[in-house]
C-alpha atoms as a PDB file:
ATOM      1  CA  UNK A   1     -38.718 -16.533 100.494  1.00  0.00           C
ATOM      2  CA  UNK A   2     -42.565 -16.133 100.735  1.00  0.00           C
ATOM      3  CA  UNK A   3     -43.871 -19.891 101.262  1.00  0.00           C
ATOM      4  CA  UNK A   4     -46.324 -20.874 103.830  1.00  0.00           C
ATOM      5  CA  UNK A   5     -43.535 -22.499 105.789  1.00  0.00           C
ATOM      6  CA  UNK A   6     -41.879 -18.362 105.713  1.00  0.00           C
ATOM      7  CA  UNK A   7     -45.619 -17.085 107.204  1.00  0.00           C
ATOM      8  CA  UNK A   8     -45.885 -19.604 109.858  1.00  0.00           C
ATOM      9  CA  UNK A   9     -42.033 -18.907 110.934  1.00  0.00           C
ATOM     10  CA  UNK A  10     -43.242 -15.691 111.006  1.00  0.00           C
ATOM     11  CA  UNK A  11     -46.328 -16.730 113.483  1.00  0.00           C
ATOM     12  CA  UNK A  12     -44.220 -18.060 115.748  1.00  0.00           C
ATOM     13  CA  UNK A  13     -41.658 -15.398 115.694  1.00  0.00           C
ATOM     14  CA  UNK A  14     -43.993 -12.841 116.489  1.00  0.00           C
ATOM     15  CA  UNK A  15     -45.056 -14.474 119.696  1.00  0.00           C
ATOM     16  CA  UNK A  16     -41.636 -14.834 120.901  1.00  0.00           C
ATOM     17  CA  UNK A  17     -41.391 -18.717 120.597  1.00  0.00           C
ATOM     18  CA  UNK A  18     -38.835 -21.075 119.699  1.00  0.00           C
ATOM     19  CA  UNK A  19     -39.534 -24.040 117.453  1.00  0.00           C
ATOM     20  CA  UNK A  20     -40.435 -26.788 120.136  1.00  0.00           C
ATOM     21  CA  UNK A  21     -42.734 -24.310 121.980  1.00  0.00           C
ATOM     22  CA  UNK A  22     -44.300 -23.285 119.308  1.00  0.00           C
ATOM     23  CA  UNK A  23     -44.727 -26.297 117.807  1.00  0.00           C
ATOM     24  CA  UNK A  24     -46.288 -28.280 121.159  1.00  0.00           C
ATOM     25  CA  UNK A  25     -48.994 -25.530 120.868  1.00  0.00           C
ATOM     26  CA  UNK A  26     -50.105 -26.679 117.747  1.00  0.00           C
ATOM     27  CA  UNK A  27     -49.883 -30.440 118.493  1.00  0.00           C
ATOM     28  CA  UNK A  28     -47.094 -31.444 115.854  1.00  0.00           C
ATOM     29  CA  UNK A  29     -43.386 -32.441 116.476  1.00  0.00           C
ATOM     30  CA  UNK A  30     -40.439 -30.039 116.183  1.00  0.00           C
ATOM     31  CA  UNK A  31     -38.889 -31.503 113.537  1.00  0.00           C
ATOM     32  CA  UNK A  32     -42.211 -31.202 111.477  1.00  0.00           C
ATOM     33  CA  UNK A  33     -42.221 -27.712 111.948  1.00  0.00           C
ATOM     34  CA  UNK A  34     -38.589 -27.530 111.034  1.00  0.00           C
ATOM     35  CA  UNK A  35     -39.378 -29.214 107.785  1.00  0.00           C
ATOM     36  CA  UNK A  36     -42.505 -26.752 107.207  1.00  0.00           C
ATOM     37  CA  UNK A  37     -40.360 -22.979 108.009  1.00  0.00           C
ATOM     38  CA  UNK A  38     -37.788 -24.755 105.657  1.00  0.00           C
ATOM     39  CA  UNK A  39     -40.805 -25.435 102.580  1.00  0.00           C
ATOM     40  CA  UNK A  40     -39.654 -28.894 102.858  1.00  0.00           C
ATOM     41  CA  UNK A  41     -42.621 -30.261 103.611  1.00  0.00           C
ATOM     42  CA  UNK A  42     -46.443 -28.800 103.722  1.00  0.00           C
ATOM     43  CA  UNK A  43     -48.401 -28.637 106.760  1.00  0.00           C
ATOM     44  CA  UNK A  44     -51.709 -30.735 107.244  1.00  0.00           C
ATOM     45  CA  UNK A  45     -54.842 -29.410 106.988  1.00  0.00           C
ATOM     46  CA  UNK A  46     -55.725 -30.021 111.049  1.00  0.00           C
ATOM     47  CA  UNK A  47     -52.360 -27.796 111.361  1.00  0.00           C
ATOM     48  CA  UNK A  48     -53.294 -25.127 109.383  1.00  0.00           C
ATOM     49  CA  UNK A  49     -56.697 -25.119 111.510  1.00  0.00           C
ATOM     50  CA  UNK A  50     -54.884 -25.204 114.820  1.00  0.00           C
ATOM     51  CA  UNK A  51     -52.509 -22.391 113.516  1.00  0.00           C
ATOM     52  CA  UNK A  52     -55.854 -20.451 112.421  1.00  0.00           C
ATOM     53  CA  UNK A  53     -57.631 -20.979 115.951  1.00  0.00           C
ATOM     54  CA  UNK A  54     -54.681 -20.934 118.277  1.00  0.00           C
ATOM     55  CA  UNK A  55     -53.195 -17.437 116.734  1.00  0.00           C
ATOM     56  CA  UNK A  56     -56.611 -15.882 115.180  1.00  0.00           C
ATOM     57  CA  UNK A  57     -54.607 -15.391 111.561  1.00  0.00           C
ATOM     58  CA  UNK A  58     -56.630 -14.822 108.229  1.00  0.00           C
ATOM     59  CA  UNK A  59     -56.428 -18.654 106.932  1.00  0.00           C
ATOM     60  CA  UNK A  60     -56.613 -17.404 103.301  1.00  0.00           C
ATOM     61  CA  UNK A  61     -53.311 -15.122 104.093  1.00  0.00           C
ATOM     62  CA  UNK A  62     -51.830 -18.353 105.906  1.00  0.00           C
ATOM     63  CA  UNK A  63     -52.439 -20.270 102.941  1.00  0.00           C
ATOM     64  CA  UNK A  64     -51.712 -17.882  99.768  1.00  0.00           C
ATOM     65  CA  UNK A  65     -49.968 -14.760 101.172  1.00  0.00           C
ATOM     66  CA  UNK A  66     -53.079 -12.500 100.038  1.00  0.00           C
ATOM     67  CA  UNK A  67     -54.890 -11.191 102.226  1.00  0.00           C
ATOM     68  CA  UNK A  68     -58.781  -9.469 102.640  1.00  0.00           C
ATOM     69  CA  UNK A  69     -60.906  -8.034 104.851  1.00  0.00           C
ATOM     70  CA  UNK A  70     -63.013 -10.932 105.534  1.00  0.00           C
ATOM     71  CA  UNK A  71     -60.574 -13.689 105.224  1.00  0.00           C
ATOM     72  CA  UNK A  72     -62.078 -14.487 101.550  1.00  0.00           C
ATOM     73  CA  UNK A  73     -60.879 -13.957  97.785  1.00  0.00           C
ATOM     74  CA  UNK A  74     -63.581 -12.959  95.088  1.00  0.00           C
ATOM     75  CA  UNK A  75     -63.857 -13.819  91.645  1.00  0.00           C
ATOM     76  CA  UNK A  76     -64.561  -9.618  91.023  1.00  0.00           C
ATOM     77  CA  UNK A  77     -65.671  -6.632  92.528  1.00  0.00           C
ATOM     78  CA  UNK A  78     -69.276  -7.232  91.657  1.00  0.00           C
ATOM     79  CA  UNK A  79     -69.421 -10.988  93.444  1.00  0.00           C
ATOM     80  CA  UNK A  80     -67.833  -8.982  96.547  1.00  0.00           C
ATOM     81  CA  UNK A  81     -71.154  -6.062  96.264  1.00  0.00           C
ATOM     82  CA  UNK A  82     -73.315  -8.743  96.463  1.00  0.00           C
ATOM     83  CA  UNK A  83     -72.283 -10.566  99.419  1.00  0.00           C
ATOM     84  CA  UNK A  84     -71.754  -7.788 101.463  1.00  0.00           C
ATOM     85  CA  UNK A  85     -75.458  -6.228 100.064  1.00  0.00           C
ATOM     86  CA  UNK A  86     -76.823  -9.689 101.059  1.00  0.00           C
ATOM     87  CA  UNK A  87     -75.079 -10.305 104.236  1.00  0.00           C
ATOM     88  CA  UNK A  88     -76.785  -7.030 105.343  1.00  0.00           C
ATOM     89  CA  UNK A  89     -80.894  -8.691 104.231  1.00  0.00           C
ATOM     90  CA  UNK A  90     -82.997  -9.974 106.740  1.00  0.00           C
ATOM     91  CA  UNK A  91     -83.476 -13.861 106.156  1.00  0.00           C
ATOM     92  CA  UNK A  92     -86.603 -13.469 104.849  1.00  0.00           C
ATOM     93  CA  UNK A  93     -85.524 -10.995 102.190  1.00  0.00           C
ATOM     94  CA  UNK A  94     -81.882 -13.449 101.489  1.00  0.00           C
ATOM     95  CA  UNK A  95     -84.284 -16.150 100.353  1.00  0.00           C
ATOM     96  CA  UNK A  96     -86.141 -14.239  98.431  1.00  0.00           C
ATOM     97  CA  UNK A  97     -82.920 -13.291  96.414  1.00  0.00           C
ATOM     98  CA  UNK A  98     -81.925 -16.626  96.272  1.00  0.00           C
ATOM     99  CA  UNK A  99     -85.055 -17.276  94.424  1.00  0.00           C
ATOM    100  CA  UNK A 100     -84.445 -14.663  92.100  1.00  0.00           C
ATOM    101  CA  UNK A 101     -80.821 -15.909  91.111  1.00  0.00           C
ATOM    102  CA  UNK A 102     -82.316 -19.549  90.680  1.00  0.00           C
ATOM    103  CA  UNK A 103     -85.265 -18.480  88.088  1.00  0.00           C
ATOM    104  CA  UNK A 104     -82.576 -16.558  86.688  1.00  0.00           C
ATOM    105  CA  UNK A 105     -80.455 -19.207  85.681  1.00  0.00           C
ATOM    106  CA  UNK A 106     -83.749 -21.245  84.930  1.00  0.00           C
ATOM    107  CA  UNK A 107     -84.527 -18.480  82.313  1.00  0.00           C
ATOM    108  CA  UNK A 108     -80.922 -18.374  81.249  1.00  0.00           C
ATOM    109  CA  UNK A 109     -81.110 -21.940  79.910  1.00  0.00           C
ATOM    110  CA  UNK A 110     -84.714 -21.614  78.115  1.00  0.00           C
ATOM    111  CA  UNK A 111     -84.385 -22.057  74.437  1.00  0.00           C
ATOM    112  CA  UNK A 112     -86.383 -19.174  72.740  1.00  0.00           C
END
């Protein structure tokens, strides 16, 4: 068993909390959370946020299982590079390769 409803049982287990307590924290009924450890039923997006905020866990983990550093999946190693090269630019510098990528793609779709 490795559903969402399996990671969130897991949340709450690790803070020592039984279903209703654990539940009231993140404003939903006991018997919803019942249905979500069991993978009867999904959680809602505004519980997934309150599970996120109220017990700091890596919503992309949460959601999928996977997890990374930063809490986001890339499409390949060289889309990762780039954000963390541009996430270390000075704002003047990150428009200046945005500009870049745009006439790029400008250039890309000019007949010859």
């Amino acid at each position: 068993m490795s559903g969402i409803g399996y990671r969130i049982k897991g949340i709450r287990k690790e803070n020592n909390l039984n279903q209703s307590q654990f539940a009231q924290s993140i404003g939903i009924s006991q018997g919803n959370l019942s249905e979500i450890e069991m993978g009867n039923s999904n959680p809602s997006s505004e519980t997934l946020i309150s599970i996120r905020t109220r017990y700091n866990v890596n919503l992309n983990w949460l959601l999928t299982g996977a997890d990374s550093d930063d809490g986001i999946t890339y499409e390949d190693p060289h889309e990762k590079k780039l954000v963390e090269t541009y996430r270390k630019l000075n704002d003047y510098d990150k428009n200046e390769i945005i500009e870049i990528a745009q006439l790029k793609i400008r250039l890309s779709r000019t007949p010859n």
